[in-house]
Protein backbone atom coordinates (compact mmCIF):
# COMPACT_ATOMS: atom_id res chain seq x y z
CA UNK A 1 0.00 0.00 0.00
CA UNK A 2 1.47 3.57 -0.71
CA UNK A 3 0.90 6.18 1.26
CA UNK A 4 0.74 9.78 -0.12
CA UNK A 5 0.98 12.67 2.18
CA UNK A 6 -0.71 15.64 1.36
CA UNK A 7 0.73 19.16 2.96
CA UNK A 8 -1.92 21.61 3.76
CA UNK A 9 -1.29 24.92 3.36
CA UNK A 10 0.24 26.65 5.97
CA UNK A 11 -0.96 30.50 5.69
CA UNK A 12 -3.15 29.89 9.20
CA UNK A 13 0.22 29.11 10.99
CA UNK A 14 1.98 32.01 9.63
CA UNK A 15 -0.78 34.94 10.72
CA UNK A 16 -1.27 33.38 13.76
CA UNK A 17 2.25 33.36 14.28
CA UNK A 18 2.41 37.18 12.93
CA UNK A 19 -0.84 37.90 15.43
CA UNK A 20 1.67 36.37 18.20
CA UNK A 21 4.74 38.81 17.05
CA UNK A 22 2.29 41.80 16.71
CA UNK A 23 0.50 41.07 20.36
CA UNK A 24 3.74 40.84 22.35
CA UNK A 25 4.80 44.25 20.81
CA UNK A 26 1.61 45.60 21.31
CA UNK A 27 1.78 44.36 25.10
CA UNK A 28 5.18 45.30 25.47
CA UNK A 29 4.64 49.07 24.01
CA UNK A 30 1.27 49.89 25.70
CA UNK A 31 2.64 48.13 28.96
CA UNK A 32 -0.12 46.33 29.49
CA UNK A 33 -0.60 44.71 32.74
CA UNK A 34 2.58 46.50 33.63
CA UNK A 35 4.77 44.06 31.59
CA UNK A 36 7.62 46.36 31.31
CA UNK A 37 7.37 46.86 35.00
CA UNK A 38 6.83 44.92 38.22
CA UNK A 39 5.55 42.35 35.92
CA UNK A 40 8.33 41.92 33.80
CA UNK A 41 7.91 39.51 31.43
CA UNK A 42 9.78 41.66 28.92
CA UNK A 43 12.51 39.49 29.70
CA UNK A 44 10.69 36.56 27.95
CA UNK A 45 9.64 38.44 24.64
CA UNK A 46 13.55 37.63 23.29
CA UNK A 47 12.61 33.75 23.37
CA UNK A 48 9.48 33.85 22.41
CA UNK A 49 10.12 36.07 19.12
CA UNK A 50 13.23 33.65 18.65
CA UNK A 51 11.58 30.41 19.22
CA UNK A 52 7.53 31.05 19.00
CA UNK A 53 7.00 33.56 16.68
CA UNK A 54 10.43 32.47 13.89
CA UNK A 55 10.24 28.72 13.93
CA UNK A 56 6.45 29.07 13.42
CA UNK A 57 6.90 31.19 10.41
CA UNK A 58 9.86 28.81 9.43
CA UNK A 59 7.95 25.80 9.35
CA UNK A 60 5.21 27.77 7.38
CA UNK A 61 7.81 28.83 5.19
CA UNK A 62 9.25 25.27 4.44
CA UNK A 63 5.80 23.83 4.26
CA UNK A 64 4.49 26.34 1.81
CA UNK A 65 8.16 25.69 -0.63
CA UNK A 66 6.88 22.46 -1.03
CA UNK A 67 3.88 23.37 -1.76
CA UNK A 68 5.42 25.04 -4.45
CA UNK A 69 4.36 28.49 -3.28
CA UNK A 70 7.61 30.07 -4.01
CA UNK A 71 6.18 33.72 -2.90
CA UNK A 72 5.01 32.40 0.62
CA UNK A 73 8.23 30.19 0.93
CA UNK A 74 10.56 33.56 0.52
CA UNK A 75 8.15 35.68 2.77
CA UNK A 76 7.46 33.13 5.28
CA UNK A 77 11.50 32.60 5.92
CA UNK A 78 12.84 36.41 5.73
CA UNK A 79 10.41 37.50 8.10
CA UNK A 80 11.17 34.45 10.39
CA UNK A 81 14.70 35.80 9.90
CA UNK A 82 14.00 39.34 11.20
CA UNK A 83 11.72 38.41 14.18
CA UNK A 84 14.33 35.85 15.23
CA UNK A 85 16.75 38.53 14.79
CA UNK A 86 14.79 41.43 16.89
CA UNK A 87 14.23 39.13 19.28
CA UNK A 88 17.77 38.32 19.95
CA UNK A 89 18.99 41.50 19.90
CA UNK A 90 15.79 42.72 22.22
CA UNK A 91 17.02 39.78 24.93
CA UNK A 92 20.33 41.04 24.36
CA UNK A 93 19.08 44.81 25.27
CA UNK A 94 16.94 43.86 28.14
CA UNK A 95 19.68 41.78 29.78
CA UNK A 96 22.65 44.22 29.49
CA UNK A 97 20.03 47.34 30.35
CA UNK A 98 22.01 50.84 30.05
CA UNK A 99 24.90 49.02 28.84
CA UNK A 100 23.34 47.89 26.02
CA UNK A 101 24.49 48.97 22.48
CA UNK A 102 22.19 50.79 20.45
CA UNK A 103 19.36 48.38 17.91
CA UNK A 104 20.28 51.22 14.79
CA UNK A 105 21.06 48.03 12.75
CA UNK A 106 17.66 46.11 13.59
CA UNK A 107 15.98 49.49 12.56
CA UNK A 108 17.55 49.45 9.73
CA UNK A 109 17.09 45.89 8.81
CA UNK A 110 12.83 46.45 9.71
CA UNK A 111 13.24 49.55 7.43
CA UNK A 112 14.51 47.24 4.77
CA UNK A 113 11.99 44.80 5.39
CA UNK A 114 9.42 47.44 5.19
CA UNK A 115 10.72 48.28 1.42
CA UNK A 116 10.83 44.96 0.14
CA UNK A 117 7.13 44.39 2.07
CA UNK A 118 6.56 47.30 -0.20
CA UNK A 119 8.15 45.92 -3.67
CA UNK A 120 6.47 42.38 -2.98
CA UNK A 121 3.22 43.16 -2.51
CA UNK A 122 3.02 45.15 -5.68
CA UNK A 123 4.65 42.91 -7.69
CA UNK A 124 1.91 39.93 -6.33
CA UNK A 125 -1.08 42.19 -6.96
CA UNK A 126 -0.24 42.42 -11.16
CA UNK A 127 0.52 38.49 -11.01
CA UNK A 128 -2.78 38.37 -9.53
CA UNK A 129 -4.05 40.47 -12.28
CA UNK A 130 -2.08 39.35 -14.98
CA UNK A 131 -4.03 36.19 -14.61
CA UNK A 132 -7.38 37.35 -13.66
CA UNK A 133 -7.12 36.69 -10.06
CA UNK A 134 -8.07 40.37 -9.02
CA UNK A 135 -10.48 41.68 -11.22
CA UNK A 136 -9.74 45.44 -10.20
């Protein structure tokens, strides 16, 4: 008997796991329930940007290549990439306090992201209407 095994998509995983990302900066930046201060789980956003939020998007990433969903793959694993990368450097911050050097390069890197956010999303909206997806 051969067994196939079909891979679902994996675009549920990946904005749930951006929902995650956006929540704990949302918490973080509004301070709700005083996380940044006698509550502080601040310390904990490092690992769970590194861990939760990039291996998520990872294994949507991975699961969407072979799904031959080249665009997801790409988009899935750079921003994987960046959140694991913020949230490194944010640990790094949080533990060292004062000392800590200065995130210019993360900025920089988001700002990058932002612009090829930017660049992607237009060039998927004429594929879409190249082939009569969008009817705009």
């Amino acid at each position: 008997v051969l067994a196939r095994v079909k891979l679902v998509d994996a675009n549920g995983l990946a904005l749930t796991c951006f929902a995650f990302s956006t929540w704990l900066f949302f918490a973080f930046l509004c301070n709700i329930d005083e996380v940044g201060g006698k509550n502080n789980g601040v310390f904990y956003m490092g690992d769970m940007l590194s861990w939760g939020v990039s291996m998520g998007l990872l294994i949507s990433g991975v699961v969407q290549g072979l799904n031959g969903d080249h665009l997801g793959f790409t988009s899935y694993v750079f921003h994987a990439a960046i959140l694991g990368t913020i949230g490194r450097n944010f640990k790094l911050a949080v533990s060292l306090g004062p000392n800590a050097a200065p995130l210019h390069i993360v900025g920089f890197f988001c700002y990058a992201a932002a612009w090829f956010n930017c660049i992607v999303t237009v060039m998927a909206f004429r594929i879409a209407k190249m082939f009569g997806v969008l009817y705009a």
